[in-house]
C-alpha atoms as a PDB file:
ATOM      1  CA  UNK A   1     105.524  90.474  81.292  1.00  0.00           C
ATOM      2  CA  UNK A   2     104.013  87.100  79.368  1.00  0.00           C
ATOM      3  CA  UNK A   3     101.547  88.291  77.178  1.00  0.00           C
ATOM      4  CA  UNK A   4      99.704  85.231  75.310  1.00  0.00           C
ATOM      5  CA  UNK A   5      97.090  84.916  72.994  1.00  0.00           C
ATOM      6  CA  UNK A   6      94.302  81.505  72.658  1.00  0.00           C
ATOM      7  CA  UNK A   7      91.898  82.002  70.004  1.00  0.00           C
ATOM      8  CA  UNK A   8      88.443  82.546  71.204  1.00  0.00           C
ATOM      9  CA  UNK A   9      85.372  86.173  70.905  1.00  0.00           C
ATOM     10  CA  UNK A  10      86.145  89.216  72.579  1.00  0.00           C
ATOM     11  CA  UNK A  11      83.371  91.962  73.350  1.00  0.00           C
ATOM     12  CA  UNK A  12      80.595  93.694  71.748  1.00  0.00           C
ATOM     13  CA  UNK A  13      82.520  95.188  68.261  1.00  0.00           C
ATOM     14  CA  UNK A  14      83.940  91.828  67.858  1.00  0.00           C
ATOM     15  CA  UNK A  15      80.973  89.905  68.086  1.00  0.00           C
ATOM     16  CA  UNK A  16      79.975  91.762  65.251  1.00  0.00           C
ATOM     17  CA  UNK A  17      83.397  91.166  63.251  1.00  0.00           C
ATOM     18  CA  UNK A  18      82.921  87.516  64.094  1.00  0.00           C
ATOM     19  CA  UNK A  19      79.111  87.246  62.978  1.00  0.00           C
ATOM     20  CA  UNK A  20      80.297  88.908  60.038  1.00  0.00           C
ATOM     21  CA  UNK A  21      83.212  86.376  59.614  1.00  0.00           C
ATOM     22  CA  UNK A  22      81.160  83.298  60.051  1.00  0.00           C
ATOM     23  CA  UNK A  23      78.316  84.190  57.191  1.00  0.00           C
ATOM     24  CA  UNK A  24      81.385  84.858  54.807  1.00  0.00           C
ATOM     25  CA  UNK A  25      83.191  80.882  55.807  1.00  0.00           C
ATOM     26  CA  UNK A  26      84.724  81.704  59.058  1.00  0.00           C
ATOM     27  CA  UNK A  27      86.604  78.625  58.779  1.00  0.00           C
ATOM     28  CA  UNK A  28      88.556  79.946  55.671  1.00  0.00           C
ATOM     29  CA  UNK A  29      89.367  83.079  57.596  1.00  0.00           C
ATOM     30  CA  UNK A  30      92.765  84.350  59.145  1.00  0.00           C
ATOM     31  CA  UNK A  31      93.276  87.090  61.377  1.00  0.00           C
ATOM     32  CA  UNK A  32      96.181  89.873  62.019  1.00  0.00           C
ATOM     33  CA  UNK A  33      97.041  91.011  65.732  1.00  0.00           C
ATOM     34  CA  UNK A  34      98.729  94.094  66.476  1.00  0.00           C
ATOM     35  CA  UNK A  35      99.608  94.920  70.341  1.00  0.00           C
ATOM     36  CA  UNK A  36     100.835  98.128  71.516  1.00  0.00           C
ATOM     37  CA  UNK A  37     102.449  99.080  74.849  1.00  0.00           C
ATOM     38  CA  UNK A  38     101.643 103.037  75.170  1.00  0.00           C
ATOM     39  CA  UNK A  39     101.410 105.791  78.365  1.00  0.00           C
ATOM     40  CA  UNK A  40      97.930 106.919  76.487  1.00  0.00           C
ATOM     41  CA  UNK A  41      94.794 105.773  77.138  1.00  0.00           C
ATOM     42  CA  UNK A  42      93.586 106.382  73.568  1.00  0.00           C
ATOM     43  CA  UNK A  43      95.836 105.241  71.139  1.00  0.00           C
ATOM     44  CA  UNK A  44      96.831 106.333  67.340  1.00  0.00           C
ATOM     45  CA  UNK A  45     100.510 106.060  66.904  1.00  0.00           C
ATOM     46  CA  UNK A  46     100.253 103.287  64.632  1.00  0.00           C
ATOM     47  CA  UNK A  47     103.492 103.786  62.610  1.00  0.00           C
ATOM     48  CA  UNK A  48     105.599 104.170  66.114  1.00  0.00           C
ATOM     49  CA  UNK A  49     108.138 100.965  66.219  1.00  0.00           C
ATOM     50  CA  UNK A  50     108.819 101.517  69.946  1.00  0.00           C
ATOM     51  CA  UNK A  51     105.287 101.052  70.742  1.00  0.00           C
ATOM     52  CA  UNK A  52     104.760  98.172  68.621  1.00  0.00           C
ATOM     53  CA  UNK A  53     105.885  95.052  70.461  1.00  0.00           C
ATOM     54  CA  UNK A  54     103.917  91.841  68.685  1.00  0.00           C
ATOM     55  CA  UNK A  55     102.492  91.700  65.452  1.00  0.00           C
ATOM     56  CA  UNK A  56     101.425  88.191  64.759  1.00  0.00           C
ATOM     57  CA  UNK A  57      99.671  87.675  61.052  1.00  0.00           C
ATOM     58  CA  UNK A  58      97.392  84.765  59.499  1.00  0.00           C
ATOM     59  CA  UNK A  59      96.188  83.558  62.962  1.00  0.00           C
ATOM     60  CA  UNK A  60      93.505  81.338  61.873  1.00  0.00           C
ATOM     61  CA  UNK A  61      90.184  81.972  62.892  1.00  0.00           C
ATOM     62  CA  UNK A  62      88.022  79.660  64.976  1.00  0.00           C
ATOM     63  CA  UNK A  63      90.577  76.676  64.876  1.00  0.00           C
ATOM     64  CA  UNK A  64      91.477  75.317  68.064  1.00  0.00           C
ATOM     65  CA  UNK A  65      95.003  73.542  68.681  1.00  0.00           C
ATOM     66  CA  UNK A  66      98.372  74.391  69.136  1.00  0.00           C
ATOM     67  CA  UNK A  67      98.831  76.046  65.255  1.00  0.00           C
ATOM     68  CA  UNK A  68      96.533  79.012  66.654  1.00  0.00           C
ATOM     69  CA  UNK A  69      97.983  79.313  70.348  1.00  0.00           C
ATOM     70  CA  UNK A  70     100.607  82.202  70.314  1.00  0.00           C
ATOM     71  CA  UNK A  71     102.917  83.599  73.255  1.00  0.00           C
ATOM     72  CA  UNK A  72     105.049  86.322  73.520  1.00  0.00           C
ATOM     73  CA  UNK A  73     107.982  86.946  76.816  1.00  0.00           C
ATOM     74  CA  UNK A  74     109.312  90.284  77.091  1.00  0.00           C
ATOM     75  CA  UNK A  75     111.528  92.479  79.354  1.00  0.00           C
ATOM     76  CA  UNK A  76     109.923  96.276  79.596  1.00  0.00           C
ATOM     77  CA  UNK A  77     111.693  99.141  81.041  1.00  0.00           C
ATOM     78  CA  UNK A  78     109.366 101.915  82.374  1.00  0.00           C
ATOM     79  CA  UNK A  79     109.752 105.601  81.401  1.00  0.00           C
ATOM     80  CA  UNK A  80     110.633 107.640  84.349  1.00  0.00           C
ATOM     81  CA  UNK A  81     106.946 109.349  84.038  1.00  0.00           C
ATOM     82  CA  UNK A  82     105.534 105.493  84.596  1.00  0.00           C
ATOM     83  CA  UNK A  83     108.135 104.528  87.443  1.00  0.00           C
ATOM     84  CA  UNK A  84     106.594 107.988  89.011  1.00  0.00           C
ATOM     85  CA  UNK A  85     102.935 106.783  89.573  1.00  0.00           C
ATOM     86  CA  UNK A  86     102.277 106.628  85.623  1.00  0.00           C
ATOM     87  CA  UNK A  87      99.519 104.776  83.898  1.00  0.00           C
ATOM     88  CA  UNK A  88     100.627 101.818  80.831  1.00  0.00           C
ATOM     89  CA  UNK A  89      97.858 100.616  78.282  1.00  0.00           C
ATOM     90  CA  UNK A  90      98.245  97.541  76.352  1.00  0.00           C
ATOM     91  CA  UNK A  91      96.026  98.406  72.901  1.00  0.00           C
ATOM     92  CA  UNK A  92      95.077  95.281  71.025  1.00  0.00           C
ATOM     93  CA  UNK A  93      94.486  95.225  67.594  1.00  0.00           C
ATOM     94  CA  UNK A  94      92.818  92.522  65.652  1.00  0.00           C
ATOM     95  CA  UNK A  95      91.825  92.812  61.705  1.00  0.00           C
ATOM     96  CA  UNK A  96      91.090  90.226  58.591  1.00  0.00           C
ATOM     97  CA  UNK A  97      94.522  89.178  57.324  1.00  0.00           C
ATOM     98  CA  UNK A  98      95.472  92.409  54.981  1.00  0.00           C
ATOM     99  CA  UNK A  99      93.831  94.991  56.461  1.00  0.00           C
ATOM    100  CA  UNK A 100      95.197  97.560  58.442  1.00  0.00           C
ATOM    101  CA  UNK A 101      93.943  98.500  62.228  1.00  0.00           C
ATOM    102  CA  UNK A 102      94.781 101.829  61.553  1.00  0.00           C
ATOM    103  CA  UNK A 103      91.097 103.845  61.504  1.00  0.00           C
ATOM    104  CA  UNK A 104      93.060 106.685  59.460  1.00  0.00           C
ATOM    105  CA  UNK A 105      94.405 104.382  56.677  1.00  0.00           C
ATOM    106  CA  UNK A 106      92.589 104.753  53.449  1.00  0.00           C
ATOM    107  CA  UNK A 107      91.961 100.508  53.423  1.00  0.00           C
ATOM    108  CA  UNK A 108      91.104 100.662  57.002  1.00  0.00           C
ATOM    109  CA  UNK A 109      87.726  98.663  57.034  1.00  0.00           C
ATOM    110  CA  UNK A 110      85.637  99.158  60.428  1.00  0.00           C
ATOM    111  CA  UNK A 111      83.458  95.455  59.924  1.00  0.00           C
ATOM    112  CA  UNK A 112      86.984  93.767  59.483  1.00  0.00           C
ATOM    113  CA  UNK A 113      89.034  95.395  62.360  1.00  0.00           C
ATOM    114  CA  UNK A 114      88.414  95.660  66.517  1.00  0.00           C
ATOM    115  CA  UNK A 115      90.396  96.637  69.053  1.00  0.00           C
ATOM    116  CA  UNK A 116      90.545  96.815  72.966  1.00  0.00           C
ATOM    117  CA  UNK A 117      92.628  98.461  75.598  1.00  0.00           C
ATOM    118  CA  UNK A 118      94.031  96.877  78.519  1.00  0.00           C
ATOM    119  CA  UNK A 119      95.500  99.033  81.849  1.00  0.00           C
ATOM    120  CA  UNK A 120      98.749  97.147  82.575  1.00  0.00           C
ATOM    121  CA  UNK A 121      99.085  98.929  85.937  1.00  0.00           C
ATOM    122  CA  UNK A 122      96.236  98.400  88.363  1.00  0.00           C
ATOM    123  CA  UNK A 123      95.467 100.539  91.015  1.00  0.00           C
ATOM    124  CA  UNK A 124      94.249  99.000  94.679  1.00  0.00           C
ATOM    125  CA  UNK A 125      93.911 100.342  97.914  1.00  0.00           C
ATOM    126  CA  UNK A 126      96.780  99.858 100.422  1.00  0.00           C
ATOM    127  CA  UNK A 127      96.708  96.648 102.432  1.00  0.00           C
ATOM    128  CA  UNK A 128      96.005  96.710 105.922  1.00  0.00           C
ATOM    129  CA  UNK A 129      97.271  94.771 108.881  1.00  0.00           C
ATOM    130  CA  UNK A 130      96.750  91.650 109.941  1.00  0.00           C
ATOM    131  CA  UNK A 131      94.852  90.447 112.539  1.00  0.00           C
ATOM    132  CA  UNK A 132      95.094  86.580 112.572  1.00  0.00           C
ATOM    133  CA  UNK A 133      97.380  84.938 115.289  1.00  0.00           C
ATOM    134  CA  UNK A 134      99.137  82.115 115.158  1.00  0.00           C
ATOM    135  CA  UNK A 135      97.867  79.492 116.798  1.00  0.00           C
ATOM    136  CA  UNK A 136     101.092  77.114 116.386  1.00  0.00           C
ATOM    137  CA  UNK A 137     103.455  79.732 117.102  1.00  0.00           C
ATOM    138  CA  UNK A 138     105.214  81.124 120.791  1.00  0.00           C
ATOM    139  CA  UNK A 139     102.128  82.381 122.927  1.00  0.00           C
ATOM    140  CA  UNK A 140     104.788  85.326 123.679  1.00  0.00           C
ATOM    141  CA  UNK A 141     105.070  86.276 120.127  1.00  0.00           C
ATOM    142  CA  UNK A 142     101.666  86.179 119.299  1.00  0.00           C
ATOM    143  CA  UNK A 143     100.888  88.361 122.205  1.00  0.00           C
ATOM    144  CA  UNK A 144     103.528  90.945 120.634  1.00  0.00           C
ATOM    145  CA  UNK A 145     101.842  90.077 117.241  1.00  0.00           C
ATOM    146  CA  UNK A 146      98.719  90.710 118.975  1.00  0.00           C
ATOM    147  CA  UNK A 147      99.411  94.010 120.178  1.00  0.00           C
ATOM    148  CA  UNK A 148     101.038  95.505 117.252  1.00  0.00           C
ATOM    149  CA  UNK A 149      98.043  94.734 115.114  1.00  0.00           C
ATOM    150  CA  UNK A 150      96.011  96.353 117.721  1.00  0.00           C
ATOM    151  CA  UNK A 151      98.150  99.581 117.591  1.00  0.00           C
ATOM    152  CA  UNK A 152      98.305  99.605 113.903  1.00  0.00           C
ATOM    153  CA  UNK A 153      94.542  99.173 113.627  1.00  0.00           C
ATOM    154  CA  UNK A 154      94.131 102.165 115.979  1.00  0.00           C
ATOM    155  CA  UNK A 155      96.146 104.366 114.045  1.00  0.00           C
ATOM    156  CA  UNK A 156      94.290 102.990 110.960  1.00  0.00           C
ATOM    157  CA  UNK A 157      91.056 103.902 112.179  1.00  0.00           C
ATOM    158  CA  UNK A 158      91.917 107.614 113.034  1.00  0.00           C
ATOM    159  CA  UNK A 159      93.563 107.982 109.767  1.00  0.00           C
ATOM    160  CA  UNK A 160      90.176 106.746 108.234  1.00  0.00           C
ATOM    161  CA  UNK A 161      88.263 109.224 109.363  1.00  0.00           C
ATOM    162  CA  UNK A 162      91.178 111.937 108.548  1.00  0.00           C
ATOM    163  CA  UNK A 163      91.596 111.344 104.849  1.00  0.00           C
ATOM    164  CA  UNK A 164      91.233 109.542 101.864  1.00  0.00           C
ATOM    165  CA  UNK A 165      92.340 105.912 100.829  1.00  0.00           C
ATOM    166  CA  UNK A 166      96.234 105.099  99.923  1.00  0.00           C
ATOM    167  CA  UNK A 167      96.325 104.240  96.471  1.00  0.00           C
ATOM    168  CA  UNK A 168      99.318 101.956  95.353  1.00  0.00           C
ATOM    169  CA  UNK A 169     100.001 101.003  91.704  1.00  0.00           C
ATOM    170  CA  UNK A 170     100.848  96.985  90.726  1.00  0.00           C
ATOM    171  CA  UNK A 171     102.348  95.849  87.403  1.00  0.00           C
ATOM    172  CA  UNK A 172      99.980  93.118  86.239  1.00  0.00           C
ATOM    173  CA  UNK A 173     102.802  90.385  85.263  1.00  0.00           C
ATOM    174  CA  UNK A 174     100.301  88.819  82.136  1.00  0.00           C
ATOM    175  CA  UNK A 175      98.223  89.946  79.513  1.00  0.00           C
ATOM    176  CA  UNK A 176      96.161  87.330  78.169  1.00  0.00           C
ATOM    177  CA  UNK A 177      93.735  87.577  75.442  1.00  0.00           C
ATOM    178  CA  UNK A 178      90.817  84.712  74.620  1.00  0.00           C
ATOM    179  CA  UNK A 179      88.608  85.711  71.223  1.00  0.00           C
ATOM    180  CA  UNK A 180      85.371  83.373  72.565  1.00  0.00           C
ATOM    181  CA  UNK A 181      83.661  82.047  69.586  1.00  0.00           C
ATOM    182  CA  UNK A 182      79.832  82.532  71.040  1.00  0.00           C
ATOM    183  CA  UNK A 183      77.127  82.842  68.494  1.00  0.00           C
ATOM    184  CA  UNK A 184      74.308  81.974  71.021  1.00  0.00           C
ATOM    185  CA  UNK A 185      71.358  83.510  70.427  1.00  0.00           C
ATOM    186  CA  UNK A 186      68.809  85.427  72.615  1.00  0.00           C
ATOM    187  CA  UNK A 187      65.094  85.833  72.178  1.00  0.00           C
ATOM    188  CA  UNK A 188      63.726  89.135  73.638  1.00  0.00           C
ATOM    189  CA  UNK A 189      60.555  89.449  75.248  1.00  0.00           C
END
């Protein structure tokens, strides 16, 4: 899994932490990033070092270059409740340099800290069959190609109208996370 991080802003709650940021010198500013790997959805096992797998501190805040471009490789090995159909959550945690992104610490700040969850495993519907043929292949081989798709399609389309969709789960191999500095402003109507 590559996980890498670009400065740049990143939803609603952080637009707000930004706008915040850039009345108090934005350009003076450096930022903290937590990123957990957890089975939960939710997340609030902040002191867990398992979970914790990049912590990256004084990231400096709307600079762009190769000083605020970070990356991170890593080798993860499932549990055997995620290698049986499980879910995996990457929860990113930004915050001003010294404060924590814990909501329970007594410091925690909630204008100086935002955070977002990201599935890791995706869920899509189960491919189907093909139905092109080759048109620079053997004309005998296509024909087979031909009729297989034909009988796969047919058992296909009973088993649509018998039951539900097959699910199947895919590891997303990257993670990568863009803060957008967009202060563009809207006038209502």
């Amino acid at each position: 899994m590559l996980v890498s991080f670009c400065p740049c802003l990143w939803g609603k709650q952080g637009a707000f932490l930004l706008m915040d940021m850039r009345t108090h010198g934005a350009h003076q500013l450096e930022e903290d990033m937590w990123v957990y790997l957890s089975e939960q959805e939710k997340f609030s096992d902040f002191n867990s070092e398992g979970a914790l797998i990049w912590h990256e501190t004084n990231i400096p805040y709307a600079v762009w270059g190769p000083q605020s471009t970070r990356s991170l490789s890593l080798k993860y090995y499932p549990s055997e409740a995620l290698k049986h159909n499980g879910s995996l959550y990457a929860h990113v945690f930004f915050a001003r340099s010294g404060y924590p992104p814990d909501p329970n610490d007594p410091e925690y700040d909630k204008l100086a800290a935002f955070e977002r969850t990201h599935p890791v495993v995706i869920y899509l519907p189960k491919s189907r069959a093909d139905k092109r043929k080759s048109l620079l292949g053997n004309s005998k081989e296509s024909d087979e190609v031909v009729k297989a798709s034909e009988m796969v399609e047919d058992t296909q389309a009973d088993s649509k109208d018998e039951g539900p969709v097959d699910w199947i789960s895919y590891w997303k191999p990257n993670i990568t996370i863009n803060l957008v500095d967009d202060f563009t402003r809207y006038v209502c109507f």
